[in-house]
N, C-alpha and C. Protein backbone atom coordinates (compact mmCIF):
# COMPACT_ATOMS: atom_id res chain seq x y z
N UNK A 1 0.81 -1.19 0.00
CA UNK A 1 0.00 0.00 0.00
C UNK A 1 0.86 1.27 0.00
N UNK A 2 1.89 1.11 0.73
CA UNK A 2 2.48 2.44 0.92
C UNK A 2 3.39 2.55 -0.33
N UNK A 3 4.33 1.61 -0.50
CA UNK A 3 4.87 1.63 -1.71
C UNK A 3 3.95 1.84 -3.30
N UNK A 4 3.04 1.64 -3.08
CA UNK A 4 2.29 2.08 -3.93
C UNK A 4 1.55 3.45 -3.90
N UNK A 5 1.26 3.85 -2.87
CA UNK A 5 0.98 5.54 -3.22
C UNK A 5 2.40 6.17 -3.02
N UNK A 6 4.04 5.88 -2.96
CA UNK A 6 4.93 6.87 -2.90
C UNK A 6 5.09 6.67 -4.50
N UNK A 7 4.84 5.25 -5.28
CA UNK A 7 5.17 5.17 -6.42
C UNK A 7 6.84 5.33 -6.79
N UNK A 8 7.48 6.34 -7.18
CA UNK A 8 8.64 6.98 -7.79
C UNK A 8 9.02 7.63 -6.59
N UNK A 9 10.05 8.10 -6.46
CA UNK A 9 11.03 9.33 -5.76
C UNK A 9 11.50 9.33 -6.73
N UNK A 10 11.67 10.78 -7.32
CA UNK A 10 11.93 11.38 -8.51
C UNK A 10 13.41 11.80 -7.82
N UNK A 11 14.49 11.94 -8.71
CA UNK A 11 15.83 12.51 -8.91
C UNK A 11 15.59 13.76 -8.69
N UNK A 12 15.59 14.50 -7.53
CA UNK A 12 15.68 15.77 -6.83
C UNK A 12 16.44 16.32 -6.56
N UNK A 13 17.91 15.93 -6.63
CA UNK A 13 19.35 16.40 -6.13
C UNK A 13 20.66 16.13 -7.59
N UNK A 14 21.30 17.14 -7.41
CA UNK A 14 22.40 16.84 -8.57
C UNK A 14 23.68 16.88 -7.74
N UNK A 15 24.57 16.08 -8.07
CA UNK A 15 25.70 16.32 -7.77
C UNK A 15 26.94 16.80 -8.72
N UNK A 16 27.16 18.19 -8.92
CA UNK A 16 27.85 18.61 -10.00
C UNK A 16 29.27 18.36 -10.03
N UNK A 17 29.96 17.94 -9.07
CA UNK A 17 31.18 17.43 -9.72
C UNK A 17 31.42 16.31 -10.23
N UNK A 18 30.27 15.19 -9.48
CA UNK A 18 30.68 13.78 -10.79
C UNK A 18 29.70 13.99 -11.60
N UNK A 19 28.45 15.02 -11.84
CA UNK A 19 27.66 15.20 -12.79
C UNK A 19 26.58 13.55 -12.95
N UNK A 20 26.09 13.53 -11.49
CA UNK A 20 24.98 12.85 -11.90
C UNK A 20 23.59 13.28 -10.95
N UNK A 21 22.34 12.34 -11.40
CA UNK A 21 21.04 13.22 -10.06
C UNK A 21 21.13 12.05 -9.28
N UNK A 22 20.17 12.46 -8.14
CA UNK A 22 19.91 11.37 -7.18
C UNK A 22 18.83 11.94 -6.11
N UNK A 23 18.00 10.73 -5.41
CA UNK A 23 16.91 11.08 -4.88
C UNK A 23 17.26 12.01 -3.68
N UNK A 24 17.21 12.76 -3.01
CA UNK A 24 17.14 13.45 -1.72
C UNK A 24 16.98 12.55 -0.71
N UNK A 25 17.62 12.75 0.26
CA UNK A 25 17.02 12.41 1.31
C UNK A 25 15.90 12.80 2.23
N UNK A 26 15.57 14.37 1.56
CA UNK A 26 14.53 14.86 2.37
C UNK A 26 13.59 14.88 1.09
N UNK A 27 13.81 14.31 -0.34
CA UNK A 27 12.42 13.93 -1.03
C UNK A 27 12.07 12.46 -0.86
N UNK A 28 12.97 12.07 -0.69
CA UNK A 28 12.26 10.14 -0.03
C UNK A 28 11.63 10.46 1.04
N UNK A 29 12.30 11.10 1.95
CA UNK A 29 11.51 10.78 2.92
C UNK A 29 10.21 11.66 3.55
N UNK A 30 9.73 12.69 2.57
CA UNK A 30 8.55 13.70 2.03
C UNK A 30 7.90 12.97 1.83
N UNK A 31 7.80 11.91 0.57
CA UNK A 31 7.45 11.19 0.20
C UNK A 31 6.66 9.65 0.91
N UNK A 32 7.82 9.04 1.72
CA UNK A 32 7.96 8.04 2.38
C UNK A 32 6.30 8.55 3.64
N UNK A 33 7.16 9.53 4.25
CA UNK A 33 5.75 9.92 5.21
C UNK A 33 4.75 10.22 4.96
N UNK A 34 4.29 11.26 3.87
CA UNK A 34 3.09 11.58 3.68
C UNK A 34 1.91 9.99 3.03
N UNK A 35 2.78 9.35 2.67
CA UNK A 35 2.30 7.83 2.14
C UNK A 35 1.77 7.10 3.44
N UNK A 36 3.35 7.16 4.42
CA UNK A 36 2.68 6.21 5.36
C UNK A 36 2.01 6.52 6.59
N UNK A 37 1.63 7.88 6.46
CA UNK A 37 0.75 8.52 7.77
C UNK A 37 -0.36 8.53 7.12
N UNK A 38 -0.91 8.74 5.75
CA UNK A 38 -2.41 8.27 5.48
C UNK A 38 -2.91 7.08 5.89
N UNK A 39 -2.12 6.01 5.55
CA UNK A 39 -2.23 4.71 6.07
C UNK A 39 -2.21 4.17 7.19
N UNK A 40 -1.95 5.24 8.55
CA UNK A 40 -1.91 5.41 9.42
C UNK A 40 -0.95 4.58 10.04
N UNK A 41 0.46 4.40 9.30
CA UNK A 41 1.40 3.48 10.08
C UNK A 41 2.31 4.65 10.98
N UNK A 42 2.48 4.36 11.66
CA UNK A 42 3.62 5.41 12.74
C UNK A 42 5.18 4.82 12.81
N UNK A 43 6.01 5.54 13.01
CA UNK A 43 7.52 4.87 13.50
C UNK A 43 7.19 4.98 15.06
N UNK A 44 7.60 3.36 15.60
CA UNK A 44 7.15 3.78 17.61
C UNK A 44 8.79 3.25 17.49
N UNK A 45 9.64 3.27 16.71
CA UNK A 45 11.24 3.20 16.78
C UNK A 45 12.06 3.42 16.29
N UNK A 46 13.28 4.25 16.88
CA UNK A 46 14.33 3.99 15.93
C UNK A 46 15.88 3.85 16.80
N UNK A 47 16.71 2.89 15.92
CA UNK A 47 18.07 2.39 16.54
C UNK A 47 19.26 3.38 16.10
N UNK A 48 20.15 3.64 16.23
CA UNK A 48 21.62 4.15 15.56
C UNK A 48 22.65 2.79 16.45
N UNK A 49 22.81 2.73 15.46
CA UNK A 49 24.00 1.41 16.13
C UNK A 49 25.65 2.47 15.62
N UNK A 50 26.65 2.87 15.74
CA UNK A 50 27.73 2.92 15.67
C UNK A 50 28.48 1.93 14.77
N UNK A 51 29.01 1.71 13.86
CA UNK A 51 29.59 0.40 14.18
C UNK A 51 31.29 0.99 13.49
N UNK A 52 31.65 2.43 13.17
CA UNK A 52 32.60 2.82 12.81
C UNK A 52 33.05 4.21 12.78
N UNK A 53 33.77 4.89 13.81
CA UNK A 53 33.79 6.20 14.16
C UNK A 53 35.53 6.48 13.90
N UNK A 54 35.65 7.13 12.78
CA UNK A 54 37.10 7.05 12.79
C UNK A 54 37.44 8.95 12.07
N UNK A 55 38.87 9.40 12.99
CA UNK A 55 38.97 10.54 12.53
C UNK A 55 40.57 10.48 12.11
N UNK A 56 41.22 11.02 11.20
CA UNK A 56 42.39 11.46 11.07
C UNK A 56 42.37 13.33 10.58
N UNK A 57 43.23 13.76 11.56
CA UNK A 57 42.86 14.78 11.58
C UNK A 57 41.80 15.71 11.62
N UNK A 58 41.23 16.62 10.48
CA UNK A 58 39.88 17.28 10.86
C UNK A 58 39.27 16.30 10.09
N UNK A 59 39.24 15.06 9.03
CA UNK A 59 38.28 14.46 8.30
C UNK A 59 37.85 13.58 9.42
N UNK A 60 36.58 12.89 9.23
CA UNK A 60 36.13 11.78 9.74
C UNK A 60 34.93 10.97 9.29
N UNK A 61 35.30 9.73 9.59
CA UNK A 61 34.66 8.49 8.77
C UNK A 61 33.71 8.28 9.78
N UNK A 62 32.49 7.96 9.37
CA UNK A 62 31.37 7.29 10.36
C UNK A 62 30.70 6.12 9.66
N UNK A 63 30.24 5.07 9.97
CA UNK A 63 29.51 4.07 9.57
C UNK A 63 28.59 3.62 10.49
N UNK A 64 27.19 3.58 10.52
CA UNK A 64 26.17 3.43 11.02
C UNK A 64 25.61 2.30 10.74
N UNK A 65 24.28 1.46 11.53
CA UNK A 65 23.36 0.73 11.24
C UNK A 65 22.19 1.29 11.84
N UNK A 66 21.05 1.37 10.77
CA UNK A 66 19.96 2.31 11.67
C UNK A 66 18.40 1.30 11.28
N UNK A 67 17.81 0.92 12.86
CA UNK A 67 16.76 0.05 12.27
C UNK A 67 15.56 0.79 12.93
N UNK A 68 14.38 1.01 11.93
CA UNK A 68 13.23 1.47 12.31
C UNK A 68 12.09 0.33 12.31
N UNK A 69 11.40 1.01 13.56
CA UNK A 69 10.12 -0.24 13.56
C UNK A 69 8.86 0.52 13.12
N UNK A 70 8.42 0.40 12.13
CA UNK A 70 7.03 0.86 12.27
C UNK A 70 5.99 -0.29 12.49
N UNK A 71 4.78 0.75 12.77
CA UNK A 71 3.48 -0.09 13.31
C UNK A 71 2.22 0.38 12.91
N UNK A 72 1.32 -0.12 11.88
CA UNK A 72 0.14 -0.14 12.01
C UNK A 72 -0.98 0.27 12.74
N UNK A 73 -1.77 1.82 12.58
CA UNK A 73 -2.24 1.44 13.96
C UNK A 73 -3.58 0.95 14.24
N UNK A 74 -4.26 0.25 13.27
CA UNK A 74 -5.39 -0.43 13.00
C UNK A 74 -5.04 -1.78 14.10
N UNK A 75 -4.43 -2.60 13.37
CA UNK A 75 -3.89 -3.88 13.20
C UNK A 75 -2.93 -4.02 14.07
N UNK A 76 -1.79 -2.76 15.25
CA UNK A 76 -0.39 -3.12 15.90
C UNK A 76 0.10 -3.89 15.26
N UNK A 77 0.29 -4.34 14.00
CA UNK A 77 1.08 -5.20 13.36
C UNK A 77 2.72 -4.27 13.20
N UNK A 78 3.88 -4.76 13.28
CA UNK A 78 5.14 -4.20 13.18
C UNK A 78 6.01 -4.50 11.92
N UNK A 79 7.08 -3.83 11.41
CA UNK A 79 7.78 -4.00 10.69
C UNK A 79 8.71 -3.63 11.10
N UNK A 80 10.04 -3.98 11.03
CA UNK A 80 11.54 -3.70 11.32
C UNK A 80 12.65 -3.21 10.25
N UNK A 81 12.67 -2.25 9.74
CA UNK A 81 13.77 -1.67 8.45
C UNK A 81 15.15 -2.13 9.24
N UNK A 82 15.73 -2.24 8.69
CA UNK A 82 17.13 -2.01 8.75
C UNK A 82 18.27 -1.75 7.14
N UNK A 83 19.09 -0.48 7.58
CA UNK A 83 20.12 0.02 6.36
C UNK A 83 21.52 0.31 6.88
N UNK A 84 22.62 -0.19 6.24
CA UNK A 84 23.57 0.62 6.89
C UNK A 84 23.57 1.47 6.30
N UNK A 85 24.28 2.91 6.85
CA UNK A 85 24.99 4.14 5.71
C UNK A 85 26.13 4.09 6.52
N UNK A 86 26.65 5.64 5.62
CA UNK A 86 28.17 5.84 6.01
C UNK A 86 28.38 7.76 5.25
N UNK A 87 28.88 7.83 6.24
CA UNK A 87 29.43 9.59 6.09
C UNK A 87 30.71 10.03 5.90
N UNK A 88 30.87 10.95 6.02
CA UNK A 88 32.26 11.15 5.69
C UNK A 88 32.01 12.93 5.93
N UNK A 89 33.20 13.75 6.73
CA UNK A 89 32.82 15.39 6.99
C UNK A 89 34.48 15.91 7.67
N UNK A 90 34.85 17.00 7.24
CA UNK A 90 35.74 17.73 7.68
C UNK A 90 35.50 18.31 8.97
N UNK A 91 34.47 18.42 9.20
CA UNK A 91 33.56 18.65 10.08
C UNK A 91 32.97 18.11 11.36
N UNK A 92 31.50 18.44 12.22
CA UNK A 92 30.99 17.25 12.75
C UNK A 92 30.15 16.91 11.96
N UNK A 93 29.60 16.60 11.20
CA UNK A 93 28.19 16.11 10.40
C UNK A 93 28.22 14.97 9.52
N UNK A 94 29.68 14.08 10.08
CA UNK A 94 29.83 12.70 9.42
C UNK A 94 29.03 11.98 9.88
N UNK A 95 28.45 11.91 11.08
CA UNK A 95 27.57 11.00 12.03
C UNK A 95 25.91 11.76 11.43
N UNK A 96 25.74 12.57 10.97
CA UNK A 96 24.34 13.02 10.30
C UNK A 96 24.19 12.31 9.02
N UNK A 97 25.24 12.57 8.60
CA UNK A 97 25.25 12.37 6.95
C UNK A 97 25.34 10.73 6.58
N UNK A 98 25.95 9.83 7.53
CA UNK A 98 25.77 8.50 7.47
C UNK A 98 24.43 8.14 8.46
N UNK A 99 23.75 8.49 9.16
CA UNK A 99 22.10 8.55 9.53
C UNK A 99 20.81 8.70 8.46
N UNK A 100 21.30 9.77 8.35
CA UNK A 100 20.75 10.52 6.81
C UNK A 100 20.52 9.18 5.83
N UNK A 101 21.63 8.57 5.77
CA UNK A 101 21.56 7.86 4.20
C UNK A 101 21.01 6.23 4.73
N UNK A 102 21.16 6.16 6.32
CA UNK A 102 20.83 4.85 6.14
C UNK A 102 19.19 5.02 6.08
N UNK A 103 18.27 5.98 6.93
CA UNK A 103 17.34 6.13 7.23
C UNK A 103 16.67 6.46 5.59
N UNK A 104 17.23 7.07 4.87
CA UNK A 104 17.05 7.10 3.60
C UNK A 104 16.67 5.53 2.82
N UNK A 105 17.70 4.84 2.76
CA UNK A 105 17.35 3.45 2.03
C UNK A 105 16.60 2.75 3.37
N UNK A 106 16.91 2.42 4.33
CA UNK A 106 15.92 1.78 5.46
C UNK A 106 14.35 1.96 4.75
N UNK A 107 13.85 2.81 4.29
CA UNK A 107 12.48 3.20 3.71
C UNK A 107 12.68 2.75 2.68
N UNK A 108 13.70 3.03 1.81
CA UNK A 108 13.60 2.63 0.13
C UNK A 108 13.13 1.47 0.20
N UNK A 109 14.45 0.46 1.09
CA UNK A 109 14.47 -0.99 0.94
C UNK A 109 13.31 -1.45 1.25
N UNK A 110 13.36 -1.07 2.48
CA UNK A 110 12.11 -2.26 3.37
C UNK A 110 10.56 -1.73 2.67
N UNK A 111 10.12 -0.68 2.21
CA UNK A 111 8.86 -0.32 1.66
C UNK A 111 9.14 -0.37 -0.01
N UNK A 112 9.99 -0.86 -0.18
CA UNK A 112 10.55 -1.39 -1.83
C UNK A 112 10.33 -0.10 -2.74
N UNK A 113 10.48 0.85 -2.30
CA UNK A 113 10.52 2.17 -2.93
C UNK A 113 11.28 2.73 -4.19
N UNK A 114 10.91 2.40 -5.35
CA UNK A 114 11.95 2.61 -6.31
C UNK A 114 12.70 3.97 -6.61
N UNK A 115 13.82 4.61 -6.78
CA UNK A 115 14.10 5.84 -7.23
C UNK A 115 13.65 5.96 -8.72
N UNK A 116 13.38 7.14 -9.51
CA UNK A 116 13.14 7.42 -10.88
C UNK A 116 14.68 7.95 -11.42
C-alpha cells in the first residue's frame, strides 16, 4: 500500500562534480511519510548502532546501522527496516550524513521504494 501511493522518488538532487542526479534524502523521505501517515502506520522506533567512528585529523569516517520499527495502527502489526549508511565530513556532520543515508534506504528498501 504504501509503496504504492509513494510510487517513484523522482531525482531531486544533482551532484555537479561527478555530474549525476539522485533522490534526496529529504524527497524520499517527504514522500515516504506523507504515504505512510495516510495509512496510518507510525515509526514507535528507531536504533543508531555505531559500528565505525574514525577521525584522522579534521576528516572523519562514520559508519552506522539504523533500524526502524514501524506499526500499524489499525492492526499493531510491526515492521523492522534495517540500512547501513556511512558519512564522511571535515567537520561534525559525518555522524548526520551516514544517519541521513541509512534512514534514507531503510524506507527505500524495506517499503521497496523505487528511485526514478
Amino acid at each position: 500500500m504504501i509503496s504504492a501511493a509513494v510510487r517513484l522518488v523522482p531525482k531531486d538532487g544533482q551532484n555537479t562534480f561527478h555530474k549525476y542526479s539522485y533522490a534526496t534524502a529529504a524527497g524520499t523521505l517527504s514522500r515516504v511519510n506523507e504515504a505512510r501517515t495516510s495509512f496510518g502506520v507510525a515509526v514507535v522506533d528507531t536504533r543508531v548502532v555505531v559500528l565505525r567512528n574514525e577521525a584522522d585529523g579534521k576528516d572523519r569516517y562514520v559508519e552506522v546501522e539504523v533500524e526502524l520499527v514501524l506499526e500499524d495502527a489499525d492492526s499493531r502489526e510491526r515492521a523492522t527496516f534495517r540500512s547501513p549508511g556511512a558519512g564522511s565530513d571535515k567537520g561534525d556532520k559525518a555522524i548526520m550524513k551516514a544517519i541521513t543515508a541509512a534512514h534514507k534506504y531503510a524506507y527505500a528498501l524495506g517499503l521497496g521504494v523505487p528511485f526514478l
